[in-house]
Protein backbone atom coordinates (compact mmCIF):
# COMPACT_ATOMS: atom_id res chain seq x y z
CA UNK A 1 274.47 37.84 104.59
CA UNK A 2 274.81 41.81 104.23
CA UNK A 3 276.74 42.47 101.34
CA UNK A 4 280.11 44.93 102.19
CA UNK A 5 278.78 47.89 101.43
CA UNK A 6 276.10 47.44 103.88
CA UNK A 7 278.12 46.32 106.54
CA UNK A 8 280.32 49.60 106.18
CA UNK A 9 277.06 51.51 106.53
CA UNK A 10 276.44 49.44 109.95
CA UNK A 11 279.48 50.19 110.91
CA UNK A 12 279.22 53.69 110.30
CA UNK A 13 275.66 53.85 111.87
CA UNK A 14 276.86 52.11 115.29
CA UNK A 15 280.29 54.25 115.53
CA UNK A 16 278.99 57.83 114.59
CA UNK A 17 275.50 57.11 116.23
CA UNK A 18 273.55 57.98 112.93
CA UNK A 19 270.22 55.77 113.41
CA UNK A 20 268.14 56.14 110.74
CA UNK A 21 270.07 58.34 109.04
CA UNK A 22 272.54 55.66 108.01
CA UNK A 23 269.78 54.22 105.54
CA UNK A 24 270.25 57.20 103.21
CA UNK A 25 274.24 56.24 102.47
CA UNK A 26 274.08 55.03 99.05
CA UNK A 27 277.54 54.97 97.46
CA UNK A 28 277.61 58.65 96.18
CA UNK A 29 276.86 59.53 99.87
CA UNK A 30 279.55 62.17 101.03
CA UNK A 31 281.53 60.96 104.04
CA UNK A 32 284.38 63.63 105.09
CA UNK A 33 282.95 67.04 106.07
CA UNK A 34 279.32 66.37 105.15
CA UNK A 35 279.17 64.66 108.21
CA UNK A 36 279.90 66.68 111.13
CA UNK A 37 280.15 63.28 112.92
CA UNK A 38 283.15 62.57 111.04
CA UNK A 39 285.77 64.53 112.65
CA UNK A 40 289.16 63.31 113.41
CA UNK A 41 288.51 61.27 116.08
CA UNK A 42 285.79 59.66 114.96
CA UNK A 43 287.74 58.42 111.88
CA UNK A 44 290.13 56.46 113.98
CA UNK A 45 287.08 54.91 115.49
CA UNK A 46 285.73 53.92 112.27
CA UNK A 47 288.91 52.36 110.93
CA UNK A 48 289.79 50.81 114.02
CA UNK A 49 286.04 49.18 113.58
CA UNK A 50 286.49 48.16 109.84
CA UNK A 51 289.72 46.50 111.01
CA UNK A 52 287.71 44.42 113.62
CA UNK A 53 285.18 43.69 111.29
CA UNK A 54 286.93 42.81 108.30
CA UNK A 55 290.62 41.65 110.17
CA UNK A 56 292.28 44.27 108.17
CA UNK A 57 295.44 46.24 109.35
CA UNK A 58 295.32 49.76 107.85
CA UNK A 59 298.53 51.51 107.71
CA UNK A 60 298.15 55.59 108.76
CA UNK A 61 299.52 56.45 105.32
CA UNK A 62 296.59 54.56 103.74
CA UNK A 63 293.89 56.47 105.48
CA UNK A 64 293.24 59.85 103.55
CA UNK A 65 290.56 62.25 102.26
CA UNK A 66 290.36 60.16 99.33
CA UNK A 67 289.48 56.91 101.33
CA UNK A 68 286.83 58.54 103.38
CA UNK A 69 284.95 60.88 100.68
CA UNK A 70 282.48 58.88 100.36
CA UNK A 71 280.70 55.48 101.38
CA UNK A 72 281.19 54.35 97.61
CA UNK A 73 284.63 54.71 98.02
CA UNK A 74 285.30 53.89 101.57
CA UNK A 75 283.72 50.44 100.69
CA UNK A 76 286.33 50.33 97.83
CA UNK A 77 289.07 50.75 100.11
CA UNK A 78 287.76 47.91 102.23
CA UNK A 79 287.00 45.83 99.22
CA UNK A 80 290.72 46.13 98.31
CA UNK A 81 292.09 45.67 101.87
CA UNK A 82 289.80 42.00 101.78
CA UNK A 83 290.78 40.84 98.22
């Protein structure tokens, strides 16, 4: 079984189409505006996703610069939305 931080990186990979790229996130990885895939849009994707995944509801006040900096932290966020 992937462990969660993998599984955000999966989901990452599948909704901003990053391929191979994806296996370079480590947890220090910068997310928001290091990506250009990341724009606005594409984070509603990705937290709509990590609420399918994980059957999570994420509130709109939740999601934030902070959340999405980077995968270390965006795993966090997950982490404490499945605890």
């Amino acid at each position: 079984m992937l462990d969660l931080k993998d599984q955000v990186r999966d989901i990452l990979r599948d909704v901003l189409s990053l391929g191979n790229r994806a296996d370079r996130l480590d947890s220090s990885s910068a997310l928001l505006g290091a990506l250009p895939e990341l724009d606005s849009m594409a984070v509603v994707s990705v937290i709509a996703a990590l609420e399918d995944r994980f059957d999570i509801t994420v509130d709109d006040d939740e999601i934030g610069g902070a959340t999405l900096t980077s995968l270390g932290s965006l795993v966090e966020f997950v982490s404490s939305k499945t605890s």
